[in-house]
Protein backbone atom coordinates (compact mmCIF):
# COMPACT_ATOMS: atom_id res chain seq x y z
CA UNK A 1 185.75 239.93 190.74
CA UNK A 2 181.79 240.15 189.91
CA UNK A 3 178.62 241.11 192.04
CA UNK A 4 176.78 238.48 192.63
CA UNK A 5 173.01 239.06 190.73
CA UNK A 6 170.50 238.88 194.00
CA UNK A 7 168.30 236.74 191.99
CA UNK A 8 170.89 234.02 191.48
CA UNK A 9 171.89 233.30 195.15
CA UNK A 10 175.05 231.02 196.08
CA UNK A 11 174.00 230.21 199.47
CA UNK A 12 174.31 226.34 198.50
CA UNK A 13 178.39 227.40 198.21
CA UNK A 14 178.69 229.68 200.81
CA UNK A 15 175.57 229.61 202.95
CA UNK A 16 174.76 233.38 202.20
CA UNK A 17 174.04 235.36 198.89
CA UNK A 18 177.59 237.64 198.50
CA UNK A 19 177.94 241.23 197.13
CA UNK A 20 180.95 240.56 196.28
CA UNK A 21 183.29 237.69 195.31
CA UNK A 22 186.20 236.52 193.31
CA UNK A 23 189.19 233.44 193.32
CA UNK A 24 192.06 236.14 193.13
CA UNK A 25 193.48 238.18 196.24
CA UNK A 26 193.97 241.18 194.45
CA UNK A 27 190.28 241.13 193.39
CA UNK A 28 189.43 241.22 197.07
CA UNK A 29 191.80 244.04 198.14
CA UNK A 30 189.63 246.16 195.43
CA UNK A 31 186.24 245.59 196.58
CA UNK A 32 187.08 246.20 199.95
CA UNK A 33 189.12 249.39 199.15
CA UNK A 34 186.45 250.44 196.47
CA UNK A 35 183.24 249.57 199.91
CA UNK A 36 185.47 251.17 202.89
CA UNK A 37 188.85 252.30 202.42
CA UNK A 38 192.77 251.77 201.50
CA UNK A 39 194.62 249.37 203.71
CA UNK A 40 197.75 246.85 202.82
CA UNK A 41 197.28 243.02 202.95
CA UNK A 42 199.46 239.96 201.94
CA UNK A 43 198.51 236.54 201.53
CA UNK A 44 200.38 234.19 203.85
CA UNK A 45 199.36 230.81 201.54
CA UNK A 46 201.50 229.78 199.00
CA UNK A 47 198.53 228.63 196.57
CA UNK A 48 198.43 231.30 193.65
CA UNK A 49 194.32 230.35 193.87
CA UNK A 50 192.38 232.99 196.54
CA UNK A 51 188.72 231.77 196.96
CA UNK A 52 186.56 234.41 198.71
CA UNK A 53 182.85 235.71 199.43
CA UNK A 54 182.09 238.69 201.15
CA UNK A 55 178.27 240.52 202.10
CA UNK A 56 179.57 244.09 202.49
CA UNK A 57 177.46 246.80 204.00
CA UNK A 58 177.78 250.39 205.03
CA UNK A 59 175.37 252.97 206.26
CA UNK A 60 176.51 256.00 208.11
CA UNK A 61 178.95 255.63 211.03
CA UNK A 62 178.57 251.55 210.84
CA UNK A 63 180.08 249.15 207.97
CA UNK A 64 179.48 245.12 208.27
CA UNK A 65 181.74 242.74 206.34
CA UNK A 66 180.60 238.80 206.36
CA UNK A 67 182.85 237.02 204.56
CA UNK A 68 184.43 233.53 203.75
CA UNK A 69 188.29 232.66 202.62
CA UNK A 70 189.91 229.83 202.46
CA UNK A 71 193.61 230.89 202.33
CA UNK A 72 195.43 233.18 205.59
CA UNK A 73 196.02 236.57 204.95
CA UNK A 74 197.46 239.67 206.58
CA UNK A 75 195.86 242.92 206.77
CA UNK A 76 197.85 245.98 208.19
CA UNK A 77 196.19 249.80 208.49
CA UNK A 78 197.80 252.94 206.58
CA UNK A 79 197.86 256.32 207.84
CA UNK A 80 195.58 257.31 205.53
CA UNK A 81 192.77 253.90 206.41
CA UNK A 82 189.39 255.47 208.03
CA UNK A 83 189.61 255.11 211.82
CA UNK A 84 187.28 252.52 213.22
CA UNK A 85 186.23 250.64 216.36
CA UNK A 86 186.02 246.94 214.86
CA UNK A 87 184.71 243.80 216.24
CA UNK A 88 185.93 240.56 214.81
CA UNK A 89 183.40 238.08 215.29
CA UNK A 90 184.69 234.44 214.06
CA UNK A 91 182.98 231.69 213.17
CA UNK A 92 185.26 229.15 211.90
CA UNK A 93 188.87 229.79 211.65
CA UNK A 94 190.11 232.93 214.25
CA UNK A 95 191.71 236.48 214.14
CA UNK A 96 195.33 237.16 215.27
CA UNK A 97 196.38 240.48 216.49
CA UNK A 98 199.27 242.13 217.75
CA UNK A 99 198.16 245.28 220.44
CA UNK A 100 201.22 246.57 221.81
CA UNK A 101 203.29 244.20 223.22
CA UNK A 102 200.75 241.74 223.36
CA UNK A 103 199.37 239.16 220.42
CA UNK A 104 196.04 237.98 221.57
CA UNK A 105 193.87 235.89 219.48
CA UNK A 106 190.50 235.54 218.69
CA UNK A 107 187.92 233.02 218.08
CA UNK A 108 184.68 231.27 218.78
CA UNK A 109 183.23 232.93 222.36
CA UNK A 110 185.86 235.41 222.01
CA UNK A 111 185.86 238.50 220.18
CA UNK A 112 188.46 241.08 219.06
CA UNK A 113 187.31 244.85 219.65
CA UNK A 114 190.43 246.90 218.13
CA UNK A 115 191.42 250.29 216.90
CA UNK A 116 192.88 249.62 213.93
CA UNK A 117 194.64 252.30 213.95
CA UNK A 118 196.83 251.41 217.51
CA UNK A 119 196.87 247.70 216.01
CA UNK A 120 199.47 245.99 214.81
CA UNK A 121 199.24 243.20 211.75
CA UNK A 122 196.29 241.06 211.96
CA UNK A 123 196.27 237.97 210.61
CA UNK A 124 192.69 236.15 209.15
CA UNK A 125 193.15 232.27 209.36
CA UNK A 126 191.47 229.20 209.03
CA UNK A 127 190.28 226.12 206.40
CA UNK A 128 187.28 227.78 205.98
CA UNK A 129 187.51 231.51 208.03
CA UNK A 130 184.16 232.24 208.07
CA UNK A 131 183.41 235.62 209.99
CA UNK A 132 181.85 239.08 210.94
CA UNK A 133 183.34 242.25 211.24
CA UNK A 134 181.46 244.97 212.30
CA UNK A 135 183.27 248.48 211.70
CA UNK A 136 181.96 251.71 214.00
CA UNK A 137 183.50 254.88 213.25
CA UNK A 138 186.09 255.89 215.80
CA UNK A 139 184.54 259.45 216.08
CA UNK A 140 181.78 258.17 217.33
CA UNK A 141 183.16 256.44 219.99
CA UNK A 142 185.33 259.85 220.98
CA UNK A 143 181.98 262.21 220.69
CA UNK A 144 180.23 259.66 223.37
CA UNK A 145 183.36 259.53 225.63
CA UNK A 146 184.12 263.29 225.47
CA UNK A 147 180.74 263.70 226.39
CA UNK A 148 180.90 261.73 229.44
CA UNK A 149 184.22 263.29 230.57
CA UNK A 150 183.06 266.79 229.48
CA UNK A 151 186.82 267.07 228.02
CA UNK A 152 188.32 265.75 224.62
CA UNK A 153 189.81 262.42 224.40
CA UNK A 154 193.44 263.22 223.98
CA UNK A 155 194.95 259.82 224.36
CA UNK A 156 194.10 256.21 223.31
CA UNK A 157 191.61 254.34 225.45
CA UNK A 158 193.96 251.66 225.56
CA UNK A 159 190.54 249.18 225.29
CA UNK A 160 190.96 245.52 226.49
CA UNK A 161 191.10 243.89 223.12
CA UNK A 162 189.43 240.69 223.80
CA UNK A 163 185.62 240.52 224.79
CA UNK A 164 184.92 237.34 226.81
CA UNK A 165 181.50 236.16 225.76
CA UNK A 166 181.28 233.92 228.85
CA UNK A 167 180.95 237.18 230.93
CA UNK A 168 178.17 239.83 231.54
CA UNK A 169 179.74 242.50 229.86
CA UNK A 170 181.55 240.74 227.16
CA UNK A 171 177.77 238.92 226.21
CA UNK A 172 176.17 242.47 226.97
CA UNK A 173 178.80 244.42 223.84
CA UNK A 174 178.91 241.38 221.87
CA UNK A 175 175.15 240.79 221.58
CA UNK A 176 174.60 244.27 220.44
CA UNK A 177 177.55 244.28 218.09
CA UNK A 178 175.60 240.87 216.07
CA UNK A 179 172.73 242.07 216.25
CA UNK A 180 173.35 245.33 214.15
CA UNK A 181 175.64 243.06 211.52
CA UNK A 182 172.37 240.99 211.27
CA UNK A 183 170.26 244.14 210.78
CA UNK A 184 172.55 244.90 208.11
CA UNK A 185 173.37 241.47 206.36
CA UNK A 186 171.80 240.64 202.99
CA UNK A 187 170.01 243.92 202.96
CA UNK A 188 168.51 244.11 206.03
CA UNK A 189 165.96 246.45 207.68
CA UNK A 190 168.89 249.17 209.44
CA UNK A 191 170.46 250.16 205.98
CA UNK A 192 166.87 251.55 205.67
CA UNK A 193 167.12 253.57 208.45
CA UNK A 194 169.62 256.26 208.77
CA UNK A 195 168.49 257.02 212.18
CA UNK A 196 168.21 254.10 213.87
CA UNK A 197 171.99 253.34 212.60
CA UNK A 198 172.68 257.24 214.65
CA UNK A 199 170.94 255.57 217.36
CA UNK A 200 172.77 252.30 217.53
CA UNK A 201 175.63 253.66 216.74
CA UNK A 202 176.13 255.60 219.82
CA UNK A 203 174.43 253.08 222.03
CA UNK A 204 177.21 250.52 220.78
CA UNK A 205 179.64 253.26 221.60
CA UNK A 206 178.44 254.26 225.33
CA UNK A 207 178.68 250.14 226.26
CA UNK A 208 181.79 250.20 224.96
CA UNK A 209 183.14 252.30 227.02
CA UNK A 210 180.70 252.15 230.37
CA UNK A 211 181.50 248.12 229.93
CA UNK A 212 184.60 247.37 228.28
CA UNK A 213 188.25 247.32 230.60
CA UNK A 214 190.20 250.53 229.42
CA UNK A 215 192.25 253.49 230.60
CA UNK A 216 189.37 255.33 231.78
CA UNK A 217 186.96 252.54 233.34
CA UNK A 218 187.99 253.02 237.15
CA UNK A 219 187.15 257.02 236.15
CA UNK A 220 184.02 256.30 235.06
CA UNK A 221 182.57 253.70 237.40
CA UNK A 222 182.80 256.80 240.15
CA UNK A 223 181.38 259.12 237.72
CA UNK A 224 177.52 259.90 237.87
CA UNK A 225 176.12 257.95 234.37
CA UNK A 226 173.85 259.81 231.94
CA UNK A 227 171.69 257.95 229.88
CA UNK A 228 171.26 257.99 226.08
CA UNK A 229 170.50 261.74 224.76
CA UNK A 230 167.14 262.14 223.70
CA UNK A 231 166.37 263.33 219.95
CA UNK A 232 166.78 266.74 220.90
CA UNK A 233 170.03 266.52 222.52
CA UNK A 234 171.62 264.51 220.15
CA UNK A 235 170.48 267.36 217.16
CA UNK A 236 171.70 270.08 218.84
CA UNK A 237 175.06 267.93 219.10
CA UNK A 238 175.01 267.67 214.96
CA UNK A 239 174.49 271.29 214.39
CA UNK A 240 177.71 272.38 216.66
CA UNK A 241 179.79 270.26 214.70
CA UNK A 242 178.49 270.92 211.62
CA UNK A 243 178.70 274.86 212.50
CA UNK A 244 181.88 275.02 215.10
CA UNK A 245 183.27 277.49 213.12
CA UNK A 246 179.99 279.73 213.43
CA UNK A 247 179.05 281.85 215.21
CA UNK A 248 175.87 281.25 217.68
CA UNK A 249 174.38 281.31 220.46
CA UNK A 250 172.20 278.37 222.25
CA UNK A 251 168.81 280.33 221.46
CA UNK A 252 169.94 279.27 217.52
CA UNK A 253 170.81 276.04 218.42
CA UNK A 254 167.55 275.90 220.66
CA UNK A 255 165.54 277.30 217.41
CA UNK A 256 167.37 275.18 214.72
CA UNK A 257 166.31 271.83 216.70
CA UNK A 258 162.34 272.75 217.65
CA UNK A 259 162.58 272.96 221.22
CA UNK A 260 162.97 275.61 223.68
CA UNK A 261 166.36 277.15 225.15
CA UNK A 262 165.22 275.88 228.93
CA UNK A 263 164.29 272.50 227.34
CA UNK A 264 167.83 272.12 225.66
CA UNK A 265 169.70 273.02 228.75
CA UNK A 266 167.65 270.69 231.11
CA UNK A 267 168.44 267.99 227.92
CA UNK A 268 171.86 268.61 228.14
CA UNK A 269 171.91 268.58 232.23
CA UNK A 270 170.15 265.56 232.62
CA UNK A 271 172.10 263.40 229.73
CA UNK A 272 175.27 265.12 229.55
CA UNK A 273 175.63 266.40 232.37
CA UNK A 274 177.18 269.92 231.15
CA UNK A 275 175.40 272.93 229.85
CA UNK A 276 175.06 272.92 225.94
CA UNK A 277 177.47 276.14 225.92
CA UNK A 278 180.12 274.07 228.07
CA UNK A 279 180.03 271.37 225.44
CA UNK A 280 179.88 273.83 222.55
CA UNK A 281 183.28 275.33 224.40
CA UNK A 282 184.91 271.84 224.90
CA UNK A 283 184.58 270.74 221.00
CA UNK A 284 185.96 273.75 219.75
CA UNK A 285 189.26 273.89 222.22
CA UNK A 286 190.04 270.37 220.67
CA UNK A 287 189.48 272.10 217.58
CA UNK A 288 191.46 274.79 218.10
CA UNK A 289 194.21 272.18 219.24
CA UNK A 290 194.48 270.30 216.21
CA UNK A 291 194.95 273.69 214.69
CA UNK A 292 197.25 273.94 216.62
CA UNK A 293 199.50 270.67 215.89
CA UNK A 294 199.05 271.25 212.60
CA UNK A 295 202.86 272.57 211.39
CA UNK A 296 201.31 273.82 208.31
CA UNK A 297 199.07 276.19 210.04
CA UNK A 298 200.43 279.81 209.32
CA UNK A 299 197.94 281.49 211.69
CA UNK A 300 199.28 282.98 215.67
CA UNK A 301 197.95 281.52 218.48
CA UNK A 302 195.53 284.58 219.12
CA UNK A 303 194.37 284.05 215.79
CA UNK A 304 193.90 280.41 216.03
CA UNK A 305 191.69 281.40 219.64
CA UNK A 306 189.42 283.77 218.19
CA UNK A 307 188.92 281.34 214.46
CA UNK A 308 187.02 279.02 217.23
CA UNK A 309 185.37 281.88 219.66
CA UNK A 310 187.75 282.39 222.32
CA UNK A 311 187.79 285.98 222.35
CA UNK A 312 189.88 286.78 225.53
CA UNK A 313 193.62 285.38 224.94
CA UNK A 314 194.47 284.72 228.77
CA UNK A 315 190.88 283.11 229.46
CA UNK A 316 191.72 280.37 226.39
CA UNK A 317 194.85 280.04 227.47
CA UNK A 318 194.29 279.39 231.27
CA UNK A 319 191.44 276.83 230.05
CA UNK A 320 193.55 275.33 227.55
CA UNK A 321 196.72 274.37 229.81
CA UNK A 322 194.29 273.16 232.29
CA UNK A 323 192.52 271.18 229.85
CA UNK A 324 195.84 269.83 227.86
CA UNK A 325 198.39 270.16 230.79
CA UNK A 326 200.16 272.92 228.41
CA UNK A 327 200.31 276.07 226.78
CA UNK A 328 199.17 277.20 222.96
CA UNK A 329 202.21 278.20 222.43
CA UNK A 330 203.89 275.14 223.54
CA UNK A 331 201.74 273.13 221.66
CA UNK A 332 202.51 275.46 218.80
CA UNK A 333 206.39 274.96 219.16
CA UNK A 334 206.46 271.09 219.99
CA UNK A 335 204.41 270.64 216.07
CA UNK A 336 207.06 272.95 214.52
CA UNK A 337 209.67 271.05 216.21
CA UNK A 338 208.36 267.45 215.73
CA UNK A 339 207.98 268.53 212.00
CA UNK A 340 211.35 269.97 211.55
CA UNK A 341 213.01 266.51 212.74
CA UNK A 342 210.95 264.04 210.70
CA UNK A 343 211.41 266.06 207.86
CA UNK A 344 215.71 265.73 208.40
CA UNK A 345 214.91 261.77 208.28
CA UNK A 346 213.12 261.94 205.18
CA UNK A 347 216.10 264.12 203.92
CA UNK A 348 218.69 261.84 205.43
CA UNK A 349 217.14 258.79 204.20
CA UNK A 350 216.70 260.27 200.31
């Protein structure tokens, strides 16, 4: 594998200058491990030759791969692969997936919006594939939904994987989705940008899910819409996640962003449609759950409440089993127990 030297381009071979490229499939495996992540891949062509091209590009929450093959190949996630929202955009050739019980397949006018982490194998084909892939991070799409729920996402979204780009909605997502990889290809003007890629980022997100056929979208379509958060908004956001464990109060947050404590709450009224200490409440209870699932977690459940600033036991409780449809404590038991089994398989099976 070699980078390709932007002042020798190849576009005569592959009709766009590559970061990355190499006649080996092992080769490719690296670069994309070394530019996004660890996954597992096969090739399904008998040839011991891979031929392959790839622009790679990341910037914050958003990744885009273009990229050329001419051999099939098989890509599967690991537990331990980043968790992304991707859209397969062919060109030549098509994606295969397998989403539950279903194997859908997709190709020009129709592409593949997946978790890759509730997808099955996915298989890249075609004499040449030719292709985008943009890759949003999955957080990003649960921050904007959790937002418009005013409650964590606790279960998958079960999204329609196929976007039809014969219909509104499908032309609506996929239009946005190609026009951020081409703000990103071959060095383009959004990698030099942090914020607009925050900005597009969660607009990509919210018509995603105000747009796309899921588990939520009947929920939703009766559900008063907010629009995109202004600046302000979408700061004060940042600094409760980046301080959840802290202690403070909205005048902080209000101070840390510029703007007044009035201003923030009519911000978060008017595009969230909560109060900024509501939201500040409803990230830290799915905090305080994954504490809770976590079987490793030697801390009680009253300690575990107060850690993320629920200082009255019954109050977090209450709110939590009406939130999660049970206890902390049950929550607490059902990790220890899930825990204890799987590890009696691993035993069994060593």
């Amino acid at each position: 594998m070699r980078s390709e030297n932007p002042a020798r381009p190849r576009e005569r071979n592959y009709g766009f200058t590559p970061t990355h490229e190499g006649s080996d499939f092992e080769s490719m495996v690296q670069a994309f491990t070394t530019g996004y992540g660890v996954f597992d891949a096969k090739p399904l062509g008998n040839d011991r030759a891979f031929s392959w091209a790839a622009d790679l590009r990341r910037s914050g929450t958003l990744t885009a791969l273009h990229s050329i093959y001419r051999t099939p190949w098989e890509v599967r996630t690991l537990d331990e692969t980043p968790q992304h929202l991707a859209f397969n955009i062919p060109h030549t050739g098509s994606f295969r997936v397998n989403v539950g019980k279903r194997t859908v397949e997709g190709g020009p006018g129709r592409i593949l919006m997946i978790n890759n982490h509730e997808a099955g194998e996915r298989v890249v084909q075609g004499d040449p594939h030719c292709s985008d892939v943009l890759f949003l991070d999955w957080k990003v799409v649960s921050r904007t939904l959790a937002s418009l729920v005013e409650a964590p996402m606790l279960e998958s979204l079960d999204l329609d994987p196929v976007l039809d780009l014969t219909t509104p909605a499908g032309r609506l997502i996929g239009n946005t989705a190609q026009t951020i990889v081409q703000g990103m290809r071959n060095g383009g003007p959004l990698l030099s940008s942090p914020l607009a890629v925050s900005t597009i980022s969660e607009t990509l997100a919210l018509l995603v899910i105000r747009f796309a056929q899921h588990r939520l979208s009947g929920h939703l379509e009766n559900k008063k819409v907010h629009g995109i958060a202004p600046w302000h908004v979408r700061r004060a956001i940042d600094y409760m996640h980046a301080n959840i464990a802290e202690p403070f109060t909205m005048s902080t947050v209000a101070d840390e962003v510029g703007v007044s404590l009035r201003t923030l709450q009519m911000g978060f009224k008017a595009f969230r449609g909560t109060s900024p200490g509501n939201y500040l409440r409803t990230i830290r209870l799915q905090a305080a759950r994954n504490q809770l699932q976590d079987p490793l977690n030697e801390q009680s459940v009253h300690e575990v409440c107060t850690t993320w600033g629920f200082f009255h036991p019954g109050r977090f409780s209450a709110v939590y089993r009406s939130v999660f449809g049970e206890s902390p404590r049950d929550t607490r038991l059902r990790a220890a127990v899930n825990f204890s089994e799987a590890a009696q398989v691993l035993g069994a099976q060593t």
